[in-house]
PDB file of N, CA and C in Angstrom:
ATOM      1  N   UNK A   1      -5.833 129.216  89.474  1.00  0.00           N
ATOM      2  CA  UNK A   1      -4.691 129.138  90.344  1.00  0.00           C
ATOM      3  C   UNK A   1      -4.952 129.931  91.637  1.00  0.00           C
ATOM      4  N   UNK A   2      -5.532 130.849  91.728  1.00  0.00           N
ATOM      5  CA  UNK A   2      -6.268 131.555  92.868  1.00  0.00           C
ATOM      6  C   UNK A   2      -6.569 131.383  93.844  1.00  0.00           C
ATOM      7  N   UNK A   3      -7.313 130.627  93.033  1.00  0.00           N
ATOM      8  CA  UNK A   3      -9.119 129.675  93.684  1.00  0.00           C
ATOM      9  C   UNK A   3      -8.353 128.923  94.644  1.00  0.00           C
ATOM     10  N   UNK A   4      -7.346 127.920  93.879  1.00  0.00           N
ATOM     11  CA  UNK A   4      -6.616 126.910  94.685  1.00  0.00           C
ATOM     12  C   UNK A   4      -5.878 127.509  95.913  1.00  0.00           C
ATOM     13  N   UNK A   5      -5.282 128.347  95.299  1.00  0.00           N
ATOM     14  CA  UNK A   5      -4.571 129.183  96.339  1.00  0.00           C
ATOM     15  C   UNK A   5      -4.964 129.148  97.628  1.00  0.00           C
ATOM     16  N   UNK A   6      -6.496 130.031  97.510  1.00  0.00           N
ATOM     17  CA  UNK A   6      -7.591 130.487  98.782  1.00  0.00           C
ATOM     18  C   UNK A   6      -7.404 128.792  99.373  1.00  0.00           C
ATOM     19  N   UNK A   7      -7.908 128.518  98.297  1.00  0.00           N
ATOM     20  CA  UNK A   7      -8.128 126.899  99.314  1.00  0.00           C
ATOM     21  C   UNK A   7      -7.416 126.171 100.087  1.00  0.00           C
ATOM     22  N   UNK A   8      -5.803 126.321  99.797  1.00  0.00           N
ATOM     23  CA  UNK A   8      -4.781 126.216 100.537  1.00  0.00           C
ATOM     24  C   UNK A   8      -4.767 126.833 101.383  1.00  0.00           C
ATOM     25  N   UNK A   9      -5.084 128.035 101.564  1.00  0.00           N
ATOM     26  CA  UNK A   9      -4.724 128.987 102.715  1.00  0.00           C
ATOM     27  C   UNK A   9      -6.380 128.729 103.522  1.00  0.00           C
ATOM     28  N   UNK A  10      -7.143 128.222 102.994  1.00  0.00           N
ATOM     29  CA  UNK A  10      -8.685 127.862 104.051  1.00  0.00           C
ATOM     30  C   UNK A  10      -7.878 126.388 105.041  1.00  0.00           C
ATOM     31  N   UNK A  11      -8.072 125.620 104.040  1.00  0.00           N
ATOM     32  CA  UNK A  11      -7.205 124.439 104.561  1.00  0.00           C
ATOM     33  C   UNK A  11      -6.237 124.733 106.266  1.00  0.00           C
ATOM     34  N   UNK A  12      -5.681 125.830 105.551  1.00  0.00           N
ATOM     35  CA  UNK A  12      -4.418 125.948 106.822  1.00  0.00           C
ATOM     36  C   UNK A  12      -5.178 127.178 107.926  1.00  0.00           C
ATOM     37  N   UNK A  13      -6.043 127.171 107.886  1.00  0.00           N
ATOM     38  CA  UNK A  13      -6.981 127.837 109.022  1.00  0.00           C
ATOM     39  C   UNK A  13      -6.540 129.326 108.518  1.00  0.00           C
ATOM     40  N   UNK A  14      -5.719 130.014 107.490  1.00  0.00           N
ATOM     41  CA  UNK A  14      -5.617 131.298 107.268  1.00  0.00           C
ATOM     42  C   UNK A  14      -6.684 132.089 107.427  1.00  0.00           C
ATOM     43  N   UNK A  15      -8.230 131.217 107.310  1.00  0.00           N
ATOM     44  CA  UNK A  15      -9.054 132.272 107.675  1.00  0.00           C
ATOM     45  C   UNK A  15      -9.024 132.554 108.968  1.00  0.00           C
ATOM     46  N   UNK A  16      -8.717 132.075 110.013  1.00  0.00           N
ATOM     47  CA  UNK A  16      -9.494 132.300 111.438  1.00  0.00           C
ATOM     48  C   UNK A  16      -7.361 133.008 112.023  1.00  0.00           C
ATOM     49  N   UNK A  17      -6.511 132.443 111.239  1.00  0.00           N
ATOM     50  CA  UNK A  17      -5.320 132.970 111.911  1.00  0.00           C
ATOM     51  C   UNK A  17      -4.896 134.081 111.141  1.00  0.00           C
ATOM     52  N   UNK A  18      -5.070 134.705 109.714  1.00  0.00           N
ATOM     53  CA  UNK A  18      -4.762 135.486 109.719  1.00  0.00           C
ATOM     54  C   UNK A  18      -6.400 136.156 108.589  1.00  0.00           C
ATOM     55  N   UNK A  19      -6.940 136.763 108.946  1.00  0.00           N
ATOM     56  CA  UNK A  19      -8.450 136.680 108.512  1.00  0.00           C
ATOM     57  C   UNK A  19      -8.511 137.880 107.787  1.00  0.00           C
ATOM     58  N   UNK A  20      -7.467 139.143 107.826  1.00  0.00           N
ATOM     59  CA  UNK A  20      -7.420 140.119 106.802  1.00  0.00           C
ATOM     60  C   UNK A  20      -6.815 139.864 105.822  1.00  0.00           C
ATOM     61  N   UNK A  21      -5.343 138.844 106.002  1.00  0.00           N
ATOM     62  CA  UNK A  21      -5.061 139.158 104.822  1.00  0.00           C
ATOM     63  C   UNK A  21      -5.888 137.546 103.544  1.00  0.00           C
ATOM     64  N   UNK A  22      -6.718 136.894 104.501  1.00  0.00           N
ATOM     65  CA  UNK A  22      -7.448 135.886 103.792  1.00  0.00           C
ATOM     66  C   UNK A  22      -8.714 136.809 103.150  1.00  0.00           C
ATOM     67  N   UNK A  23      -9.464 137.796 103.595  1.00  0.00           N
ATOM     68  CA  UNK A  23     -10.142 138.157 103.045  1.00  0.00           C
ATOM     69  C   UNK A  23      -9.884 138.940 101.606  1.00  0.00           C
ATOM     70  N   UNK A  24      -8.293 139.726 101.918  1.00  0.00           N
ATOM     71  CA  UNK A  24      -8.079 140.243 100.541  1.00  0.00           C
ATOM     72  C   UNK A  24      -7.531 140.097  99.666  1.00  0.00           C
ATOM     73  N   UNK A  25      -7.530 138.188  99.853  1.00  0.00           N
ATOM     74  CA  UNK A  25      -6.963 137.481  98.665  1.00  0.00           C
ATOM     75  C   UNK A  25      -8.423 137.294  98.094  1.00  0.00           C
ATOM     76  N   UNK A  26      -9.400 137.243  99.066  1.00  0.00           N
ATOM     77  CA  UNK A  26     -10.796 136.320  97.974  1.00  0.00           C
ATOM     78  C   UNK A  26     -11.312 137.355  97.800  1.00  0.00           C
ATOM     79  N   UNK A  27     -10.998 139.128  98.098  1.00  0.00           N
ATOM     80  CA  UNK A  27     -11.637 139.787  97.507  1.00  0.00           C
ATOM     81  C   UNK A  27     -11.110 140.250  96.284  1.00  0.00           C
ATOM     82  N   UNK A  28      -9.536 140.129  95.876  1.00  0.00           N
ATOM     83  CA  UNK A  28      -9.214 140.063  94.989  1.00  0.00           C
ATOM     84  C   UNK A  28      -9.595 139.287  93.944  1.00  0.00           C
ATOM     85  N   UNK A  29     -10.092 138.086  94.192  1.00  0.00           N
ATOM     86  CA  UNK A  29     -10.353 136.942  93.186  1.00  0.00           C
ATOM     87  C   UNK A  29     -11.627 137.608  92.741  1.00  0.00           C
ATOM     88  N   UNK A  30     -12.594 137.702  93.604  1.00  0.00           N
ATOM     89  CA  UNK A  30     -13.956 138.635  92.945  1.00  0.00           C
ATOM     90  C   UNK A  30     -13.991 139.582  91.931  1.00  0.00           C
ATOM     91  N   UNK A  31     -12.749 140.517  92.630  1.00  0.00           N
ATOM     92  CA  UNK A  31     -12.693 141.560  91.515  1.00  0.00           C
ATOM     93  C   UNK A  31     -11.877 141.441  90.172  1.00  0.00           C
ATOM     94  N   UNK A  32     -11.160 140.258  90.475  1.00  0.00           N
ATOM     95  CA  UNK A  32     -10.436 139.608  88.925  1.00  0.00           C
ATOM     96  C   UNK A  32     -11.762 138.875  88.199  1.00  0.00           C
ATOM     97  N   UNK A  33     -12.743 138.099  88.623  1.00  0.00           N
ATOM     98  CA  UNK A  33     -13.631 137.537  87.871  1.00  0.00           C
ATOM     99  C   UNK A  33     -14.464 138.403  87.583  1.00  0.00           C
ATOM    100  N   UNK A  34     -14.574 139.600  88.601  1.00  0.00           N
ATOM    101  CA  UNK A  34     -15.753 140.772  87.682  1.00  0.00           C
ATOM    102  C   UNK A  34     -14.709 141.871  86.087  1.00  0.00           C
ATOM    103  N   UNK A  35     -13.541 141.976  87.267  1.00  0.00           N
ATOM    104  CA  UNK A  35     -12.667 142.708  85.781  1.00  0.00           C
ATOM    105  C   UNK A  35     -12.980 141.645  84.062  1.00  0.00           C
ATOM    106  N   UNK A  36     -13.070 140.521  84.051  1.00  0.00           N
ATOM    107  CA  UNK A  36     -12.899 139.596  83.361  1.00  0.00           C
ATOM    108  C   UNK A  36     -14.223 139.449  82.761  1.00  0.00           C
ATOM    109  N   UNK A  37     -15.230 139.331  83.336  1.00  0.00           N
ATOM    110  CA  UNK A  37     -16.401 139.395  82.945  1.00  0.00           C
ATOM    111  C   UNK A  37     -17.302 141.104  82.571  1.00  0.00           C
ATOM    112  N   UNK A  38     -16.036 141.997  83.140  1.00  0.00           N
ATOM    113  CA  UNK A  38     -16.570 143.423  82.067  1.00  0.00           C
ATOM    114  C   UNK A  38     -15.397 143.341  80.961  1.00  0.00           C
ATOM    115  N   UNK A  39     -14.904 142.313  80.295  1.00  0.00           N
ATOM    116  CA  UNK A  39     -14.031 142.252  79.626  1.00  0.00           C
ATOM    117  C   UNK A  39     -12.824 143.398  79.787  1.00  0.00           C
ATOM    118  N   UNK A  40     -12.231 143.475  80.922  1.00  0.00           N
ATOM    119  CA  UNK A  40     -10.674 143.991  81.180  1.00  0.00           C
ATOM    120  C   UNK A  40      -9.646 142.722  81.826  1.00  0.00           C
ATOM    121  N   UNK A  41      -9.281 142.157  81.251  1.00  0.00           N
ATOM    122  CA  UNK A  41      -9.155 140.470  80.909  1.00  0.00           C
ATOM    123  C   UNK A  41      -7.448 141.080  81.563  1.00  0.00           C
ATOM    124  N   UNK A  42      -6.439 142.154  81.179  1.00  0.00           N
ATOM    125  CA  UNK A  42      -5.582 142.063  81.777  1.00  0.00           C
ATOM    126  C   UNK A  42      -5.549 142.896  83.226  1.00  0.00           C
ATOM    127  N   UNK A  43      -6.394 143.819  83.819  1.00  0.00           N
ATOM    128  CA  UNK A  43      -6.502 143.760  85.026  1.00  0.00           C
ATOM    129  C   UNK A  43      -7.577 142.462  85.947  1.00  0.00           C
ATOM    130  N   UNK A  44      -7.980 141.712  85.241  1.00  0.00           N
ATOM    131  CA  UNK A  44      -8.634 140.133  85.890  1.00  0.00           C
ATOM    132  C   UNK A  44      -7.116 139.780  85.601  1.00  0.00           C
ATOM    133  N   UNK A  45      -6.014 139.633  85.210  1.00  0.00           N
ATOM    134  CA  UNK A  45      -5.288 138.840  85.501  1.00  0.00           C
ATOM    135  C   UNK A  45      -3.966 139.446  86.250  1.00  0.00           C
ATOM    136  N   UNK A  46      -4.255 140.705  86.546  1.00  0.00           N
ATOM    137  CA  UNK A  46      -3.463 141.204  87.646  1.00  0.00           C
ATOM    138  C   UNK A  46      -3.759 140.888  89.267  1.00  0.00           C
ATOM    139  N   UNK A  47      -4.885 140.958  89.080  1.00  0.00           N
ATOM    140  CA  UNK A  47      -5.857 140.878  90.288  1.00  0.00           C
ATOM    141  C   UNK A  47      -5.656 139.325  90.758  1.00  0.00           C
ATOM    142  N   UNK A  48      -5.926 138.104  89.367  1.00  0.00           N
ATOM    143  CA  UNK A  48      -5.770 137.135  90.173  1.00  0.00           C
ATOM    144  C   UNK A  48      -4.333 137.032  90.527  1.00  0.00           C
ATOM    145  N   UNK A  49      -3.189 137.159  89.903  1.00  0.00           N
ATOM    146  CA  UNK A  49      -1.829 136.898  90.150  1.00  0.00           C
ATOM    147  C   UNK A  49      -1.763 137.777  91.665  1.00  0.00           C
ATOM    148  N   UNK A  50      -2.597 138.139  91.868  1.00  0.00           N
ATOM    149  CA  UNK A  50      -1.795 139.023  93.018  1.00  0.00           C
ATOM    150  C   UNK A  50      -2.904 138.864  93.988  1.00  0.00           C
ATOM    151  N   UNK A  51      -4.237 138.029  93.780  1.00  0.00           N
ATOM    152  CA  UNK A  51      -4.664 137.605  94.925  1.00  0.00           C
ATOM    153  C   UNK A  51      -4.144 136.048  95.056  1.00  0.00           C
ATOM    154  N   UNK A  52      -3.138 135.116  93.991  1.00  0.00           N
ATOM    155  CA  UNK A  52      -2.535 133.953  94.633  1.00  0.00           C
ATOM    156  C   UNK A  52      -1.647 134.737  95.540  1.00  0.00           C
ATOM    157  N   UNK A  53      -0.768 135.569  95.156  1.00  0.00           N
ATOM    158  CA  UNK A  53       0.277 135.941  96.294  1.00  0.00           C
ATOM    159  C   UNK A  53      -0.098 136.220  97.639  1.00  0.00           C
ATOM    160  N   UNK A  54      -1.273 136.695  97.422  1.00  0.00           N
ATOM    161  CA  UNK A  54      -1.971 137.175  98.741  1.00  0.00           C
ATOM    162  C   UNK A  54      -2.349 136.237  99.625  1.00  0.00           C
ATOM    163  N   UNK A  55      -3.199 135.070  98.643  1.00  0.00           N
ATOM    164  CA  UNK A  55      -3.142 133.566  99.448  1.00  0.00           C
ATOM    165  C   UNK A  55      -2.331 132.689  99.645  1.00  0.00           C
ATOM    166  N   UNK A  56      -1.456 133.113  98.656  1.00  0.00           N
ATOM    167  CA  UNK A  56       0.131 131.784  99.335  1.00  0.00           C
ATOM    168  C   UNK A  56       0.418 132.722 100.861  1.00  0.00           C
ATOM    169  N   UNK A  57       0.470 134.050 100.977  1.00  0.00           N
ATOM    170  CA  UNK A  57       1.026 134.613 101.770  1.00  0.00           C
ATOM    171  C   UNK A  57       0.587 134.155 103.401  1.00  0.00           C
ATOM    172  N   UNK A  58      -1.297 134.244 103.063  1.00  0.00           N
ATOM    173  CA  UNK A  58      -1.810 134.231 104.222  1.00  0.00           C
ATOM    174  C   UNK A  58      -1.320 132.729 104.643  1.00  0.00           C
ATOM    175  N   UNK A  59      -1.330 131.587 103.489  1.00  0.00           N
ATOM    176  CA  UNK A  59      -1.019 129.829 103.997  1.00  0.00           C
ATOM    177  C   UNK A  59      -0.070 130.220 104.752  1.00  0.00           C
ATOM    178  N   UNK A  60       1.024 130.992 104.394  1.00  0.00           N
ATOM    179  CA  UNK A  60       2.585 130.615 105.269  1.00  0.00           C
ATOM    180  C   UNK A  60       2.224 131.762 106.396  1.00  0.00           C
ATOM    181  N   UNK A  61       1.671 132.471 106.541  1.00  0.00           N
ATOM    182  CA  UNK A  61       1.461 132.989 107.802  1.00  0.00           C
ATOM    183  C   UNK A  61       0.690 132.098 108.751  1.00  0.00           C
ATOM    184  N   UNK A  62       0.012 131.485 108.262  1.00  0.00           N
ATOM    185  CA  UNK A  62      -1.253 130.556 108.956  1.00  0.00           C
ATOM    186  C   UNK A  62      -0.353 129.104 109.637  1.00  0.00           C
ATOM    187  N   UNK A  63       0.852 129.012 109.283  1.00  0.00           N
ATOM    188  CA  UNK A  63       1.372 128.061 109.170  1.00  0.00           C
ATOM    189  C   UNK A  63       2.454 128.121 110.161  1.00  0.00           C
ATOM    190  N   UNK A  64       3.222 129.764 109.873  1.00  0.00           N
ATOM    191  CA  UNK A  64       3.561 129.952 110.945  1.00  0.00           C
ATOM    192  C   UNK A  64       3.809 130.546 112.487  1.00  0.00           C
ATOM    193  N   UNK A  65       2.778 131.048 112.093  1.00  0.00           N
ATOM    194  CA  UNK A  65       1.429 131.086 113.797  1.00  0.00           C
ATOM    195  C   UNK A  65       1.264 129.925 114.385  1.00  0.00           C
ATOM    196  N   UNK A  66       0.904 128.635 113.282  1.00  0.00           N
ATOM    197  CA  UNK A  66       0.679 127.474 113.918  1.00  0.00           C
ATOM    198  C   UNK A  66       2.215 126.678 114.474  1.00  0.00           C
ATOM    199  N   UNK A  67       2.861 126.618 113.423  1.00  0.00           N
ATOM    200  CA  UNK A  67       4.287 126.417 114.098  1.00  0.00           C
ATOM    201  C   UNK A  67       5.067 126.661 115.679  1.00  0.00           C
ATOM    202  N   UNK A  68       4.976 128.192 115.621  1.00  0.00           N
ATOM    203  CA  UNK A  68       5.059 128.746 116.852  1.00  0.00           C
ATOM    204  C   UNK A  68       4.260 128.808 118.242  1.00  0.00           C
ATOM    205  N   UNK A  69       3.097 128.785 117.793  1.00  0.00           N
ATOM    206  CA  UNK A  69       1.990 127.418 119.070  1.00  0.00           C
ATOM    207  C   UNK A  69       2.633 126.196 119.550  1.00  0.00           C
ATOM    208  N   UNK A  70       2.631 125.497 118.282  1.00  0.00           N
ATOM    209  CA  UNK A  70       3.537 124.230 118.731  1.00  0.00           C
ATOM    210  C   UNK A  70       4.820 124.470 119.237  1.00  0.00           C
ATOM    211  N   UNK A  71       5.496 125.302 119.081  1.00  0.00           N
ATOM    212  CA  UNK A  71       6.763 125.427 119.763  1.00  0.00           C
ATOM    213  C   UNK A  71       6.526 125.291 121.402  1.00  0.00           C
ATOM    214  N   UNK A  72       5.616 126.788 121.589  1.00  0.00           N
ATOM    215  CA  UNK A  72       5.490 126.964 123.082  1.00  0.00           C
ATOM    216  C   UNK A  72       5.098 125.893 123.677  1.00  0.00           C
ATOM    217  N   UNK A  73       4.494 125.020 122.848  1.00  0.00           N
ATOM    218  CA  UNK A  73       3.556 123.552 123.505  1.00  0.00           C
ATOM    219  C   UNK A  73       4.608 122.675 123.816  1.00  0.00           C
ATOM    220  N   UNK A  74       5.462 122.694 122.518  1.00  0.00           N
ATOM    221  CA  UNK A  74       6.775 121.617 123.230  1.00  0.00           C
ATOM    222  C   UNK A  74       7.825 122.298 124.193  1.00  0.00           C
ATOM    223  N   UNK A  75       7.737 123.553 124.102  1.00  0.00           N
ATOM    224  CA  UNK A  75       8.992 124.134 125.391  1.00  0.00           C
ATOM    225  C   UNK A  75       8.157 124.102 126.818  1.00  0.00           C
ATOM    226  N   UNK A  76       6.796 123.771 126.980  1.00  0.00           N
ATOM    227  CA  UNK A  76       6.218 124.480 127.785  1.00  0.00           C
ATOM    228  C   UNK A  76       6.572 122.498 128.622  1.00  0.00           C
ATOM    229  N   UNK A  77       5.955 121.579 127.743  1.00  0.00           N
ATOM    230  CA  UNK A  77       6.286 120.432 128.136  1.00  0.00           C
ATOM    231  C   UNK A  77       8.068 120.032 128.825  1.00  0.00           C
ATOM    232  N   UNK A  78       8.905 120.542 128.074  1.00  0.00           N
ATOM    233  CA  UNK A  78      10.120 120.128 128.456  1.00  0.00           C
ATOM    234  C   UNK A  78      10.187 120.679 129.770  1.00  0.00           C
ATOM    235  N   UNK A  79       9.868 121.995 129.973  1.00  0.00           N
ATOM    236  CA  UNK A  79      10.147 122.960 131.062  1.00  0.00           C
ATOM    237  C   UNK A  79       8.907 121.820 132.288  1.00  0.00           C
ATOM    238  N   UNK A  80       7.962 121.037 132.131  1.00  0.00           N
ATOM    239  CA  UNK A  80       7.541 120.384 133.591  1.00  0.00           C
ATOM    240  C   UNK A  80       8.379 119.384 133.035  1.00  0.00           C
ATOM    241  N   UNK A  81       8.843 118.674 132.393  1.00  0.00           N
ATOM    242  CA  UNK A  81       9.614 117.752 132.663  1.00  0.00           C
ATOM    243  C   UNK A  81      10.750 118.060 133.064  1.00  0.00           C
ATOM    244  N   UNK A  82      11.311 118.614 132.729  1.00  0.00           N
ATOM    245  CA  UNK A  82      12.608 119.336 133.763  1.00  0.00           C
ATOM    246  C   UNK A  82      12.371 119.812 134.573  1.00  0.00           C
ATOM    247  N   UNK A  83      11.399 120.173 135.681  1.00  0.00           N
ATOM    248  CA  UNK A  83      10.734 120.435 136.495  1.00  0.00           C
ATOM    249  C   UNK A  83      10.487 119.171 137.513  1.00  0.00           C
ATOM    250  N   UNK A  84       9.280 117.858 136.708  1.00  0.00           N
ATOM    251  CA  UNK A  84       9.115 116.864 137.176  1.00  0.00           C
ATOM    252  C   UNK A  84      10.712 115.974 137.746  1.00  0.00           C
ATOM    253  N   UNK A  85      11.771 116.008 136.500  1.00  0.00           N
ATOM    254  CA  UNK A  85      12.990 115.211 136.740  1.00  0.00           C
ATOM    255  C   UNK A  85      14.022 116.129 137.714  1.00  0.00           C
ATOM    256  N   UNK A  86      14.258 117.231 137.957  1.00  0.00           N
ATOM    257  CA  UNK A  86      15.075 118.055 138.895  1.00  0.00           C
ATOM    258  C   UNK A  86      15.134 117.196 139.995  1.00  0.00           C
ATOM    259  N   UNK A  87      15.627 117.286 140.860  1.00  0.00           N
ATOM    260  CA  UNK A  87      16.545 116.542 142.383  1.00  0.00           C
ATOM    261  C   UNK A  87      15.506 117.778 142.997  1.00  0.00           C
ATOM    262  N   UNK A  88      15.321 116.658 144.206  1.00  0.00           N
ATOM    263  CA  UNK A  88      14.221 117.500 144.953  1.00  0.00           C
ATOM    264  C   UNK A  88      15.406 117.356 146.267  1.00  0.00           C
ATOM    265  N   UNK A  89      15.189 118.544 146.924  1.00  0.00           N
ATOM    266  CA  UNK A  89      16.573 118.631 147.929  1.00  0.00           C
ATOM    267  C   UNK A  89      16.873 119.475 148.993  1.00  0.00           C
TER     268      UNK A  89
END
């Protein structure tokens, strides 16, 4: 569930828009598959539950960074078109 997680949040550019908190979701996942593989099986499953949160977190940050780009892109457009359409006078 993690794994997927990260991948959702790669998908949504979380690495390049929000790139700390993408890194310490997949460094969490590392250290849940090493907890797991020194057999401490319930801190590997703290680690992953809380590096999905970390990667759902970074998707909706990534998402809405991107959101708010697009905003300025469409206010920035209305503002020359209301510009272009104004009464010249």
């Amino acid at each position: 569930m993690a794994k997927s997680a990260l991948e959702q949040a790669r998908v949504s550019d979380a690495d390049d828009l929000v790139p700390a908190l993408y890194r310490q979701a997949r460094s969490k996942i590392e250290r849940a598959e090493q907890a797991i593989r020194d057999d401490n099986g319930l801190i590997g499953e703290r680690l992953a539950h809380e590096a999905t949160l970390d990667a759902r977190l970074a998707r909706l940050q990534a998402d809405r960074i991107e959101q708010q780009q697009l905003l300025a892109e469409i206010e920035a457009a209305i503002e020359a078109l209301e510009q272009e359409l104004a009464p010249r006078g």
